[in-house]
C-alpha atoms as a PDB file:
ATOM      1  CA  UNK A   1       2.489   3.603   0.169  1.00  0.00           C
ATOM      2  CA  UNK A   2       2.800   0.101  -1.593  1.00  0.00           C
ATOM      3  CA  UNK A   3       4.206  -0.289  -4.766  1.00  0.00           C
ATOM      4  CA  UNK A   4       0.969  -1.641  -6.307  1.00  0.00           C
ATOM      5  CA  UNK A   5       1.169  -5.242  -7.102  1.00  0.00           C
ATOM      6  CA  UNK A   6      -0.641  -5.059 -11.042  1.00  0.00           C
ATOM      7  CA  UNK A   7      -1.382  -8.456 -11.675  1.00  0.00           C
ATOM      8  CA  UNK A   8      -4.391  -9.550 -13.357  1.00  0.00           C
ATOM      9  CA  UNK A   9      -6.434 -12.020 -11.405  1.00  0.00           C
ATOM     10  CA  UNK A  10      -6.997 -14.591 -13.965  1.00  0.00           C
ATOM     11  CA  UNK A  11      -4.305 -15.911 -17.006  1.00  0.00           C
ATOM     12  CA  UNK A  12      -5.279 -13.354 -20.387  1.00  0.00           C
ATOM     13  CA  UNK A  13      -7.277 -14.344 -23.425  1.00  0.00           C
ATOM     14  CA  UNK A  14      -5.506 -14.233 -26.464  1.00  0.00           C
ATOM     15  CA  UNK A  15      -6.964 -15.016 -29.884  1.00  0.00           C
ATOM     16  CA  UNK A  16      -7.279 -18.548 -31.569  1.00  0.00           C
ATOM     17  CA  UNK A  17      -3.718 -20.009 -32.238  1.00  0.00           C
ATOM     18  CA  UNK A  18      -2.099 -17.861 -29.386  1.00  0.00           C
ATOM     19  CA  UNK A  19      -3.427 -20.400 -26.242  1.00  0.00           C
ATOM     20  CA  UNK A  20       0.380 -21.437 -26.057  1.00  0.00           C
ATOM     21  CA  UNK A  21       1.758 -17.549 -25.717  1.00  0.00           C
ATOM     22  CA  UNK A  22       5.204 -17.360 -24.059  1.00  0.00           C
ATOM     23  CA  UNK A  23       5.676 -14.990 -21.245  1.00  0.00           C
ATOM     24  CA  UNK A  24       8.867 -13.319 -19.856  1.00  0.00           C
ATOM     25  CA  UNK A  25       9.383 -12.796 -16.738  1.00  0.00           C
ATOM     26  CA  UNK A  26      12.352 -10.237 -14.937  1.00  0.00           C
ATOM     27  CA  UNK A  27      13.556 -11.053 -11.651  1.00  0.00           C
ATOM     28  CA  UNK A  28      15.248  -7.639 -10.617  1.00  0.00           C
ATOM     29  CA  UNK A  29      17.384  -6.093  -7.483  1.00  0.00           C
ATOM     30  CA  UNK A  30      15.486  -2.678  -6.843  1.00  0.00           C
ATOM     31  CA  UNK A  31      16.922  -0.596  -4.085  1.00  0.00           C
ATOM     32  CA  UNK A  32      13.958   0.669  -2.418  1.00  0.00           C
ATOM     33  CA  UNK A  33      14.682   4.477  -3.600  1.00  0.00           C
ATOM     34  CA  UNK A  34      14.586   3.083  -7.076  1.00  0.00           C
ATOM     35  CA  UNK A  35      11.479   1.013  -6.769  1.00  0.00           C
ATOM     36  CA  UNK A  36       8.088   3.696  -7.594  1.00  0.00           C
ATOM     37  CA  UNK A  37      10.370   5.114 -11.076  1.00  0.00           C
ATOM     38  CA  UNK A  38      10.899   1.804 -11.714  1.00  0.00           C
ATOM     39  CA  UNK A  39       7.823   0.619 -11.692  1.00  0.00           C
ATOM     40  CA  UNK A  40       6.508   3.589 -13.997  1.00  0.00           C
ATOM     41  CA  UNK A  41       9.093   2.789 -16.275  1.00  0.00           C
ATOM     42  CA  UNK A  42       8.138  -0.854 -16.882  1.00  0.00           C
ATOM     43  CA  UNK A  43       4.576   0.201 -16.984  1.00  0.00           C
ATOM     44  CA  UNK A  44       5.394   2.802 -19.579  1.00  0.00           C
ATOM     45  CA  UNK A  45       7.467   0.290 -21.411  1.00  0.00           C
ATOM     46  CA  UNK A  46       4.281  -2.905 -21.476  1.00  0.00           C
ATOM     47  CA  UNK A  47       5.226  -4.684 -17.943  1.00  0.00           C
ATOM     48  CA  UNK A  48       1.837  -6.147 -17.104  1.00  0.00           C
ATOM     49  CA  UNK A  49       2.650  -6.630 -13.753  1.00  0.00           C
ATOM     50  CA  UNK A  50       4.624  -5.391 -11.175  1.00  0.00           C
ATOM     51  CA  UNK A  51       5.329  -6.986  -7.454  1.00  0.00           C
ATOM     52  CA  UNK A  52       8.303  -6.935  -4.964  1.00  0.00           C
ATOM     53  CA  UNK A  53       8.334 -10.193  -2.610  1.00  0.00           C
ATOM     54  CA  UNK A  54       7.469  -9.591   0.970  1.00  0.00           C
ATOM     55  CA  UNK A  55      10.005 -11.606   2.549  1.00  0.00           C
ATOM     56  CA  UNK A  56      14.090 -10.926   2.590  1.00  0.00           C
ATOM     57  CA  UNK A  57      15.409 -10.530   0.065  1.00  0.00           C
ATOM     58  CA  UNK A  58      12.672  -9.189  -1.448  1.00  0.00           C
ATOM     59  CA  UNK A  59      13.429  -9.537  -5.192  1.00  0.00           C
ATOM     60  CA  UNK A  60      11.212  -7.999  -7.538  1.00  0.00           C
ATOM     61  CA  UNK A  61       9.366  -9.571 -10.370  1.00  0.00           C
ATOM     62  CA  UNK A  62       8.328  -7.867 -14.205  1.00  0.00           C
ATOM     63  CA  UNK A  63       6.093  -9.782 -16.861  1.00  0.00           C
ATOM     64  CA  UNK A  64       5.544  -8.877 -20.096  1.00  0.00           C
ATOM     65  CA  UNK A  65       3.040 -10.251 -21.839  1.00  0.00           C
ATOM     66  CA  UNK A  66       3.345 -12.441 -25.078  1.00  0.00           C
ATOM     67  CA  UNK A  67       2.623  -9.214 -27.393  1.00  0.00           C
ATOM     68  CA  UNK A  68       4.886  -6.975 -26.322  1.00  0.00           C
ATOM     69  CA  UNK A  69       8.126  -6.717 -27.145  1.00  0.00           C
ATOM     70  CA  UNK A  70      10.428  -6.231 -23.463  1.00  0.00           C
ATOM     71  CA  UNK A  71      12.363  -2.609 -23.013  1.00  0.00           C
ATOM     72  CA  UNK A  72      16.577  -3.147 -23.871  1.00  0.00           C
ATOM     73  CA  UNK A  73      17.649  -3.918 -20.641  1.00  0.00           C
ATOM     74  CA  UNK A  74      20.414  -1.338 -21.048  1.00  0.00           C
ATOM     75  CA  UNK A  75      17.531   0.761 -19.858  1.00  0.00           C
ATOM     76  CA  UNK A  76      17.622   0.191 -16.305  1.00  0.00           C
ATOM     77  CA  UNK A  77      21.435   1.975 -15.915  1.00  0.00           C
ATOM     78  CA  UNK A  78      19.027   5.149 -15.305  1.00  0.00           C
ATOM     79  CA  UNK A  79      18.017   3.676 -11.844  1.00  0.00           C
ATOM     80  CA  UNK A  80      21.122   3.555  -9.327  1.00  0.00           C
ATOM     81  CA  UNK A  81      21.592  -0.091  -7.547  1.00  0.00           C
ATOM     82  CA  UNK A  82      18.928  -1.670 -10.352  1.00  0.00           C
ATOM     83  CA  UNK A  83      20.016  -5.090 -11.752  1.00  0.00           C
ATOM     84  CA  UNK A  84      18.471  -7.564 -13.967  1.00  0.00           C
ATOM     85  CA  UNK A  85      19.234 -10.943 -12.535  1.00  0.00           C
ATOM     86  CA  UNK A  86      17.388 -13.862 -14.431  1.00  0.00           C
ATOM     87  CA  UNK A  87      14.844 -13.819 -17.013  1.00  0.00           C
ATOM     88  CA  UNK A  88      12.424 -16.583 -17.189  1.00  0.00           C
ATOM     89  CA  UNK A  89       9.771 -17.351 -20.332  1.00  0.00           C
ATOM     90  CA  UNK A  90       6.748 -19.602 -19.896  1.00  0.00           C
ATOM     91  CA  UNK A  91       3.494 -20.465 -21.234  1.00  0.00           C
ATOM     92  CA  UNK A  92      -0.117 -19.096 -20.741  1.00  0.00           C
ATOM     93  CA  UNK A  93      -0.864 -21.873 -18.671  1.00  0.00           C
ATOM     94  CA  UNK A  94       1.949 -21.219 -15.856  1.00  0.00           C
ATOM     95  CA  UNK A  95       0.226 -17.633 -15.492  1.00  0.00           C
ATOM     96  CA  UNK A  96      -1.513 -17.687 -12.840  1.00  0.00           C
ATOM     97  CA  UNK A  97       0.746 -19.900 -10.800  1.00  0.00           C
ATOM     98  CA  UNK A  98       3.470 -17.554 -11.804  1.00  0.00           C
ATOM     99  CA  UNK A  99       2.101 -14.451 -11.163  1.00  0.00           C
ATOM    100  CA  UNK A 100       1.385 -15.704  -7.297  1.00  0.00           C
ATOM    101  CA  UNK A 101       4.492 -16.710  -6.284  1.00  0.00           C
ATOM    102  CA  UNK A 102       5.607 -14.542  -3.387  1.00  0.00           C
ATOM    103  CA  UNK A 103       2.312 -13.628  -1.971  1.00  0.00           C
ATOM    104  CA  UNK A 104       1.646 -15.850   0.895  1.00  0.00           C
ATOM    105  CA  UNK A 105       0.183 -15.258   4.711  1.00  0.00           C
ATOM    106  CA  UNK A 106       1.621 -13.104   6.899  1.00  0.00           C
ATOM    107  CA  UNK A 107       1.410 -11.757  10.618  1.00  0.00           C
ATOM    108  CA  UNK A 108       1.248  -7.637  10.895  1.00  0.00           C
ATOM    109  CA  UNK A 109       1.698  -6.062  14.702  1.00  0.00           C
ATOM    110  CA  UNK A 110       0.093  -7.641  17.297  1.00  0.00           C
ATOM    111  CA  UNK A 111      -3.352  -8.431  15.979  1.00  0.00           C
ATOM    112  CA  UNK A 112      -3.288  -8.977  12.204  1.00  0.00           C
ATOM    113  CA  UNK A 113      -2.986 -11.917  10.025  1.00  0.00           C
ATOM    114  CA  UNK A 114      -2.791 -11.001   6.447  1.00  0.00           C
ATOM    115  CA  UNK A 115      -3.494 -13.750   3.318  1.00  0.00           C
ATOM    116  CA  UNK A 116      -4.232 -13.464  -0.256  1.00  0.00           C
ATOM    117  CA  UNK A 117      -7.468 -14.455  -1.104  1.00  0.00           C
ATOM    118  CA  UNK A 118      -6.596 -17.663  -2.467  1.00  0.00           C
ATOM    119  CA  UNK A 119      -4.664 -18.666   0.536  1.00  0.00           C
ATOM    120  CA  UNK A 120      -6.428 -20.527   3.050  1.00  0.00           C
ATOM    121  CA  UNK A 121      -3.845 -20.372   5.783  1.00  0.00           C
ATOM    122  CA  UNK A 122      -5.705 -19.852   9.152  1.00  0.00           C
ATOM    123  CA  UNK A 123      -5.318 -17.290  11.499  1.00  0.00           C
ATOM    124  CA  UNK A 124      -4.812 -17.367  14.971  1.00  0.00           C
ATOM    125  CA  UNK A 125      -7.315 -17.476  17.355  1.00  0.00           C
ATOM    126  CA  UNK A 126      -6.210 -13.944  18.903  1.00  0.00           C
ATOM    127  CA  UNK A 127      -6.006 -12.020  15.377  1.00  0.00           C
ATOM    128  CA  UNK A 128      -7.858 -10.517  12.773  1.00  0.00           C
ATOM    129  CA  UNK A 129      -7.806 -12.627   9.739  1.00  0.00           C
ATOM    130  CA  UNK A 130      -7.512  -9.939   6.953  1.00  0.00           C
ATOM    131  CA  UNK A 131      -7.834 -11.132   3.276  1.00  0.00           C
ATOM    132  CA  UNK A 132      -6.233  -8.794   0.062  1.00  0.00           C
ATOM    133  CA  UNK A 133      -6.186  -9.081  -3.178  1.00  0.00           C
ATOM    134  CA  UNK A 134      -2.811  -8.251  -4.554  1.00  0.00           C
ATOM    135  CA  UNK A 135      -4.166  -7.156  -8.043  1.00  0.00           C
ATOM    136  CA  UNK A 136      -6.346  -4.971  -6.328  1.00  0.00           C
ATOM    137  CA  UNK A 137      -4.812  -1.602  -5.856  1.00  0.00           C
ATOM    138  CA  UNK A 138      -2.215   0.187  -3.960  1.00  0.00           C
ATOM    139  CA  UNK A 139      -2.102  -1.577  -0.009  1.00  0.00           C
ATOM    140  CA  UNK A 140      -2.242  -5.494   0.332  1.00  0.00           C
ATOM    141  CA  UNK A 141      -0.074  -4.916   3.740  1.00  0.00           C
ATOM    142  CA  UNK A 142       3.084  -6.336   2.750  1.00  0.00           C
ATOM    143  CA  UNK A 143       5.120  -3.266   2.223  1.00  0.00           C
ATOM    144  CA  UNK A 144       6.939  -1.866   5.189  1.00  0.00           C
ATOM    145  CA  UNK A 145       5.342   1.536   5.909  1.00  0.00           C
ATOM    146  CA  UNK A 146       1.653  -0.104   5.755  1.00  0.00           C
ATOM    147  CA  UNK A 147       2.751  -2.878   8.482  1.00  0.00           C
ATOM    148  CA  UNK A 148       4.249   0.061  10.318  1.00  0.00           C
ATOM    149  CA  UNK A 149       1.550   2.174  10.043  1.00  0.00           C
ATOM    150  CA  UNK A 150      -0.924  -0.604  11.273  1.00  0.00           C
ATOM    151  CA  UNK A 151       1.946  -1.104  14.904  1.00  0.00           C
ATOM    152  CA  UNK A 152       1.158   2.632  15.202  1.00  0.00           C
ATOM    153  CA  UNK A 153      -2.267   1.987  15.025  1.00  0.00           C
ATOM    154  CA  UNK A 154      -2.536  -0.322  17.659  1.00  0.00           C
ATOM    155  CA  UNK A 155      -0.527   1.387  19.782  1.00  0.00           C
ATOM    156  CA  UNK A 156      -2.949   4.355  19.316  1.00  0.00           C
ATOM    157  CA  UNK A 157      -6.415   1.510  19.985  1.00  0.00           C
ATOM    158  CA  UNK A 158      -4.082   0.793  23.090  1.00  0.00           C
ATOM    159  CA  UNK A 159      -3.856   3.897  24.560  1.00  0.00           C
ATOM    160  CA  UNK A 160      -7.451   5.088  23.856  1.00  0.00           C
ATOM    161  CA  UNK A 161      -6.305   8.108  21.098  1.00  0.00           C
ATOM    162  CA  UNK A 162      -8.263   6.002  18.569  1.00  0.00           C
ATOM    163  CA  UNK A 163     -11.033   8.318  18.528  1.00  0.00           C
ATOM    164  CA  UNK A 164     -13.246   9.262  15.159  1.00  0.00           C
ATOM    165  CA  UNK A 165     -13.363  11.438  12.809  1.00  0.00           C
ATOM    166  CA  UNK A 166      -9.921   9.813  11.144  1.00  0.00           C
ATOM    167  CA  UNK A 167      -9.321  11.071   7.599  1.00  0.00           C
ATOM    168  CA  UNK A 168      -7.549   8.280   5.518  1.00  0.00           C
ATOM    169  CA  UNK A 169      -5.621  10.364   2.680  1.00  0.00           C
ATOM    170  CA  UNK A 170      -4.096   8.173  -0.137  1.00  0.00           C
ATOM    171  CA  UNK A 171      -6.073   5.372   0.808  1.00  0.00           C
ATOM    172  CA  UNK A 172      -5.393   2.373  -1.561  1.00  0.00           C
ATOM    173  CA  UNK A 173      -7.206  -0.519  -0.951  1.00  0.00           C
ATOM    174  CA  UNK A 174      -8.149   0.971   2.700  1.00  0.00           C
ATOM    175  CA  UNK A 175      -6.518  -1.357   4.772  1.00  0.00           C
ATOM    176  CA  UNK A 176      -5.405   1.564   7.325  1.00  0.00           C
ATOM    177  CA  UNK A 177      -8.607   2.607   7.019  1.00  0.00           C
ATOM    178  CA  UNK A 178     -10.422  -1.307   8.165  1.00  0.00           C
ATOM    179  CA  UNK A 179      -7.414  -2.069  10.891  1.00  0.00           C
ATOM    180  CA  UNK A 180      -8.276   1.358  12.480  1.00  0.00           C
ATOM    181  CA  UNK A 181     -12.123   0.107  12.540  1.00  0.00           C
ATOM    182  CA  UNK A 182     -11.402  -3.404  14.074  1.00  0.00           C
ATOM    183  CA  UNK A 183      -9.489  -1.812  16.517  1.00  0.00           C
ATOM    184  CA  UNK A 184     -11.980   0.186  17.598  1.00  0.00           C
ATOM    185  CA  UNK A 185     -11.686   3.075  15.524  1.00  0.00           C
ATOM    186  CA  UNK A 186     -15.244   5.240  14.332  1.00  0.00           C
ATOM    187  CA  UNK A 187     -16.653   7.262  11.713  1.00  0.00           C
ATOM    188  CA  UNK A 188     -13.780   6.766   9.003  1.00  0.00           C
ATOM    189  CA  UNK A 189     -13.622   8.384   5.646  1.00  0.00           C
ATOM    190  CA  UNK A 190     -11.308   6.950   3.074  1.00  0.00           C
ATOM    191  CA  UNK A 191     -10.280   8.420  -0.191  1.00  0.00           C
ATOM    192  CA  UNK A 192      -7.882   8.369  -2.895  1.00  0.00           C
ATOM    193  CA  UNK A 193      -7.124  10.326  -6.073  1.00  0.00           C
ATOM    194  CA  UNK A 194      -6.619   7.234  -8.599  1.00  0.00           C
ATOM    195  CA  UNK A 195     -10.209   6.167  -9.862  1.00  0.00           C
ATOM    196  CA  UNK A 196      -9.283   2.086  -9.422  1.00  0.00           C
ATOM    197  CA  UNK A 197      -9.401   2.658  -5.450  1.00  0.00           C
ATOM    198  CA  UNK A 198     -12.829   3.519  -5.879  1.00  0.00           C
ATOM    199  CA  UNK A 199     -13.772  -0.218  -6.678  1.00  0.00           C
ATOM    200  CA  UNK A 200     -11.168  -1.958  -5.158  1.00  0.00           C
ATOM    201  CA  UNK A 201     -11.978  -0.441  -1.508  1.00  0.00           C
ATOM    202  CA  UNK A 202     -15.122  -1.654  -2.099  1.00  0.00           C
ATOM    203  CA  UNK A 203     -14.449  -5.082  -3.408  1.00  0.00           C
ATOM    204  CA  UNK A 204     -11.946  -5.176   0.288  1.00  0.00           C
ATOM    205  CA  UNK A 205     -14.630  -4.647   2.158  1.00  0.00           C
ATOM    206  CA  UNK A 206     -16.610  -7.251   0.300  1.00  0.00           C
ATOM    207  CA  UNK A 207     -13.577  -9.660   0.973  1.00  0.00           C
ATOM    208  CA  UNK A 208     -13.305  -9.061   4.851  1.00  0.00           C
ATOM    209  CA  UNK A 209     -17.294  -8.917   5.380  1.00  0.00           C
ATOM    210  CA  UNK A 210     -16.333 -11.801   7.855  1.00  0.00           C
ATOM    211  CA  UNK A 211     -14.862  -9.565  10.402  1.00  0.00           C
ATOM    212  CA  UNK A 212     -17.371  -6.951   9.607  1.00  0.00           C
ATOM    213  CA  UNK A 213     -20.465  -8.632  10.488  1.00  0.00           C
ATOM    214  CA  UNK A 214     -22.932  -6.500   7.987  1.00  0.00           C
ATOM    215  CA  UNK A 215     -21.625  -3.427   9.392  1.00  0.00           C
ATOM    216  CA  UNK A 216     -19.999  -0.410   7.369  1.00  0.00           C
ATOM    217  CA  UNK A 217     -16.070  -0.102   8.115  1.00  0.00           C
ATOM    218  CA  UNK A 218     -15.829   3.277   6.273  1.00  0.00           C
ATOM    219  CA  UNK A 219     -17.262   5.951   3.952  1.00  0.00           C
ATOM    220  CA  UNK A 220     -15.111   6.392   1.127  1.00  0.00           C
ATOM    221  CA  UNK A 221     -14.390   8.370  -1.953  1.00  0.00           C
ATOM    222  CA  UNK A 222     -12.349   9.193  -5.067  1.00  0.00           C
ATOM    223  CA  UNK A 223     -10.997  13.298  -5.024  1.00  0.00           C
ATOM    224  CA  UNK A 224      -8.482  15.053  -3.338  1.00  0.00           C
ATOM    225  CA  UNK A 225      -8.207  17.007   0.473  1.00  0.00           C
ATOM    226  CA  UNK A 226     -10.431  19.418  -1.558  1.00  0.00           C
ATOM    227  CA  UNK A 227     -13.170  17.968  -2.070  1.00  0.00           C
ATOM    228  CA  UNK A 228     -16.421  18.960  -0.307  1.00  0.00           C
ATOM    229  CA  UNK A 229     -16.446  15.487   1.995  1.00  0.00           C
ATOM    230  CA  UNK A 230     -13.125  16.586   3.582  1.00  0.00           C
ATOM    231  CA  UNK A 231     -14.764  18.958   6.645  1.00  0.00           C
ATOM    232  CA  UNK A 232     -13.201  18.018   9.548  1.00  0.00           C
ATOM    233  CA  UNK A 233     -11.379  19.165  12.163  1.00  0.00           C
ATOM    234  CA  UNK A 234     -10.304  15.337  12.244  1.00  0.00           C
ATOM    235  CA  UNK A 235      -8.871  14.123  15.401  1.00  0.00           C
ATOM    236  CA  UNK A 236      -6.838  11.655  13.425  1.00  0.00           C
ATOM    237  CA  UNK A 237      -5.165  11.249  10.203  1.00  0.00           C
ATOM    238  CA  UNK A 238      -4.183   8.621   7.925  1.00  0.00           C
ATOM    239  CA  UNK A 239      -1.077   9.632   5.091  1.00  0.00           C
ATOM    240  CA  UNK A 240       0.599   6.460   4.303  1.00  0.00           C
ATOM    241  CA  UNK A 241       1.971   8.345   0.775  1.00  0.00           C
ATOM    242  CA  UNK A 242       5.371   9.199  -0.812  1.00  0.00           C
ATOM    243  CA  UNK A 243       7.055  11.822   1.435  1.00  0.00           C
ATOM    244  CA  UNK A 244       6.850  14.561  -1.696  1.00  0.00           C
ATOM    245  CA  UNK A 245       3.122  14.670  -1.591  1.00  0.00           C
ATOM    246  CA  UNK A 246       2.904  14.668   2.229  1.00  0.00           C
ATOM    247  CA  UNK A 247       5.289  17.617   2.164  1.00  0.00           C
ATOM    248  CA  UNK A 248       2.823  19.084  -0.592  1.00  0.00           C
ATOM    249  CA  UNK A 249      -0.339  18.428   1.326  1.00  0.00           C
ATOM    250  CA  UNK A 250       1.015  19.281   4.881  1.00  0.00           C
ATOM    251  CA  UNK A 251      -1.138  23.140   4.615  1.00  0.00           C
ATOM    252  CA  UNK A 252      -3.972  21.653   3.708  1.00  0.00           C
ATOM    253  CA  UNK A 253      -3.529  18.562   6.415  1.00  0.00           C
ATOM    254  CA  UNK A 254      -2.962  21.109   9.073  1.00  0.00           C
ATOM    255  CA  UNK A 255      -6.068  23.318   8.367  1.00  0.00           C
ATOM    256  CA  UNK A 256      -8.722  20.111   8.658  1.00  0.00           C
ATOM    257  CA  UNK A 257      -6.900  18.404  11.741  1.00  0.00           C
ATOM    258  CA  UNK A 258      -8.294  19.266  14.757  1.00  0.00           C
ATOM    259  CA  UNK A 259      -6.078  20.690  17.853  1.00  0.00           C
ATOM    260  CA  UNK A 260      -4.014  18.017  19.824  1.00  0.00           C
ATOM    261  CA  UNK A 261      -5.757  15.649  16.824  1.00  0.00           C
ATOM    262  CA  UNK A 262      -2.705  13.046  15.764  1.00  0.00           C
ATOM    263  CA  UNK A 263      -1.171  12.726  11.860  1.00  0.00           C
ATOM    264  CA  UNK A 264       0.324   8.749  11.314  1.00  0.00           C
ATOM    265  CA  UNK A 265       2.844   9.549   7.902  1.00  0.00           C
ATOM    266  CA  UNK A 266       4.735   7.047   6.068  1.00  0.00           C
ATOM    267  CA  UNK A 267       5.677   6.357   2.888  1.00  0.00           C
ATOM    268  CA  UNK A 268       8.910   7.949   4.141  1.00  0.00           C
ATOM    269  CA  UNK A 269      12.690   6.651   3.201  1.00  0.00           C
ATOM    270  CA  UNK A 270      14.652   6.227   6.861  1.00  0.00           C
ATOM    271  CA  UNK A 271      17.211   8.479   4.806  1.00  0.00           C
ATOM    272  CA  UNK A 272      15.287  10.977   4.600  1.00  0.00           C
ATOM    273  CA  UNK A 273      14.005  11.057   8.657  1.00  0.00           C
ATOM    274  CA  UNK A 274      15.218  14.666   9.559  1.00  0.00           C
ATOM    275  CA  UNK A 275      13.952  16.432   6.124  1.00  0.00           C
ATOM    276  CA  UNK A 276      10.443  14.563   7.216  1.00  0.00           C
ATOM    277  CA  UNK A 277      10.687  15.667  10.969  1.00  0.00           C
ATOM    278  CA  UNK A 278      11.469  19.125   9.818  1.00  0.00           C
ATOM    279  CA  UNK A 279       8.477  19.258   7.416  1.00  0.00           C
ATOM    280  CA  UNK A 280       6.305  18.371  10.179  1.00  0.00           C
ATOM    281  CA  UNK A 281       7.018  20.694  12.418  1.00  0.00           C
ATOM    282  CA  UNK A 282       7.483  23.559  10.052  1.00  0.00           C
ATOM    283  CA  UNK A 283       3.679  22.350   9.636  1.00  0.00           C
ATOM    284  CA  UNK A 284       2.550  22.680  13.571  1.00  0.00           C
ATOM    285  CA  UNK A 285       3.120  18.728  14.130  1.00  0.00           C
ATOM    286  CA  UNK A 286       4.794  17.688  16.630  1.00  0.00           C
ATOM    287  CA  UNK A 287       6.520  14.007  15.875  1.00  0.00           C
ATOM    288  CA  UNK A 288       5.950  11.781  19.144  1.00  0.00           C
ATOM    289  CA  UNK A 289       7.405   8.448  17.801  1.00  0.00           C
ATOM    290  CA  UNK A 290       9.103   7.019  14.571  1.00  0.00           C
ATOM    291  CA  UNK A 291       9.018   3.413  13.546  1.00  0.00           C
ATOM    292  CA  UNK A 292      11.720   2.118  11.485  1.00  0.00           C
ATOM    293  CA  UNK A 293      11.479  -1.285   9.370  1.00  0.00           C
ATOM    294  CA  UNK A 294      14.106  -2.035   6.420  1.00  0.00           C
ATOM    295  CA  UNK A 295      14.743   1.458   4.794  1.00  0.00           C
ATOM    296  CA  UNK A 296      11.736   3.055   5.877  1.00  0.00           C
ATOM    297  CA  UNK A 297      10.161   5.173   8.671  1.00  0.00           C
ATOM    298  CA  UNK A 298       6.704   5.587  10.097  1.00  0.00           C
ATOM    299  CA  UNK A 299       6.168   9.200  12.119  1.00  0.00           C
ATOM    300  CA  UNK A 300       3.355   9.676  14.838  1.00  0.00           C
ATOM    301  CA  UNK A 301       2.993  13.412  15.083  1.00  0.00           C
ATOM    302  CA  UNK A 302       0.429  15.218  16.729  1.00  0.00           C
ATOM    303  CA  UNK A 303      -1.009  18.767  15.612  1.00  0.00           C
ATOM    304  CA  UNK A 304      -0.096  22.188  18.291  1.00  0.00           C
ATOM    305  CA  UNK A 305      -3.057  23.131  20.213  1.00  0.00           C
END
C-alpha cells in the first residue's frame, strides 16, 4: 500500500544555459489519513517526487522541478493535520543526493534486510538481503502495512500455511509477492492495474537475482481480478491496498479463494479496524490475527469452508 516514492533515478536534463536550475524542495507534516490525497494533489500540481521518511518522525518531502512554478501553499488547508514546515532550493547538481536522503537499510520481521540499491550496507548472515529501488513503483518495504504484511508472512512460512497458488492483488513492485517465495512460498502470480508495475516487477526481480539463483520468483501481470490469468481457487491471497478497494473487491476475492484458503489485507488505517473486520466477515472471512504498527493494521483472515 506504499505511497509510491516518484523520484527519478538520475538528476534531469535541461537545455543549454539551464545546467544550474534551482530546485525547491517541501518538507511537510502529513498525518497518515492525509498522505495518498496529498500526494495526488502535488502530482496534479508538478511535484516530481514524492517520499515520506521511513524512520520517526517520518517527515515527508515534495520537489518541484526548476520549470514549474510550486502550488500556493494556502492549498494544503484542504488536508486536516497538513503543514508546510521548511522549504529548501538547490541546484541540479544536489539532485540526486537530495532526492536520497531518507532511504537507507533497514531490517523487516525476522528474516529481511531491506537497502536501496545504491546502499551497500550488508546484511546479516541469517537474512535475506532484499534490494529496491525507491523510484520504482508502489512497495520498496518501508511503509508500515508492507513490513506488516511480510511478519504475517513469516508467521504463515512458520506454521506451514504457506502453500501455492497465492494471488498477489495490487502488487507494486512485488515484494509480498518475492518474501512469500524465499520463504518457501510456490507458484505465485502477481499483478497490478497501473501499467509502470509491469516493468518495475520485472526490473525487482532483476535486482534480487542474487537470492534467486536463475530461478523464477513469480508470474506476473498488468489487469484486474478479471482478467483471464486470475483462475484459482487460491489457497492464499495477497491485498496489501487502500481499505476502499479491498472493500470493493472482497466478491470477487471470495469467489477465486479456495475453502479454508487465507486472505493477508492491509493498507488499512488502525481507525478504521472494526469497519475492516466487519467487511471481512460480511465477505465469508474469518479475521484470525491483526498486526498493528504506527496508525495502521494488517488482518490475517481466512475464507469459511
Amino acid at each position: 500500500m506504499e505511497t509510491a516514492p516518484r523520484l527519478r533515478p538520475d538528476p534531469p536534463c535541461y537545455p543549454e544555459g539551464m545546467a544550474n536550475a534551482t530546485h525547491l524542495r517541501w518538507k511537510l507534516e502529513v498525518p497518515d489519513p492525509q498522505e495518498e490525497g496529498l500526494c495526488a494533489w502535488l502530482e496534479g500540481a508538478g511535484s516530481s517526487a514524492f517520499y515520506r521518511e521511513a524512520d520517526p518522525p517520518r517527515a515527508c518531502y515534495a520537489y518541484f522541478p526548476p520549470d514549474q512554478a510550486p502550488p500556493e501553499a494556502g492549498g494544503l488547508a484542504a488536508f486536516p493535520g497538513v503543514r508546510l514546515l521548511e522549504t529548501e532550493t538547490f541546484g541540479d547538481e544536489d539532485w540526486l543526493a537530495k532526492s536520497r536522503e531518507g532511504f537507507g537499510a533497514f531490517e523487516v520481521g525476522a528474516r529481511f534486510h531491506v537497502r536501496p540499491l545504491w546502499d551497500e550496507t550488508p546484511a546479516p548472515a541469517d537474512r535475506f538481503d532484499l534490494v529496491v529501488n525507491p523510484g520504482l513503483a508502489f512497495g520498496t518495504g518501508g511503509h508500515e502495512t508492507t513490513r506488516l504484511c511480510i511478519e504475517l508472512l513469516e508467521e504463515l512460512a512458520a506454521a506451514g500455511r504457506l502453500k501455492g497458488p497465492v494471488l498477489d492483488i495490487g502488487a507494486g513492485t512485488g515484494i509480498l509477492s518475492l518474501a512469500a517465495f524465499l520463504l518457501g512460498g510456490r507458484d505465485l502470480t502477481a499483478f497490478d492495474n497501473d501499467p509502470d508495475c509491469g516493468p518495475a516487477m520485472e526490473e525487482f526481480i532483476s535486482l534480487n537475482a542474487h537470492l534467486l539463483k536463475g530461478a523464477k520468483p513469480y508470474d506476473s501481470f498488468v489487469g484486474t481480478l478479471d482478467h483471464p490469468r486470475v483462475q484459482g481457487p487460491y489457497p492464499g491471497l495477497l491485498a496489501n491496498i487502500l481499505l476502499e478497494t479491498i472493500q470493493e473487491l472482497l466478491p470477487r476475492m471470495a469467489e477465486v479463494a479456495a475453502p479454508g484458503g487465507w486472505l493477508i489485507a492491509s493498507g488499512i488505517l488502525a481507525e478504521r479496524t472494526d469497519e475492516a473486520l466487519v467487511s471481512l466477515v460480511s465477505h465469508g472471512f474469518k479475521p484470525e490475527k491483526v498486526r498493528t504498527e504506527g496508525e495502521w493494521i494488517a488482518v490475517l483472515a481466512v475464507r469459511a469452508s
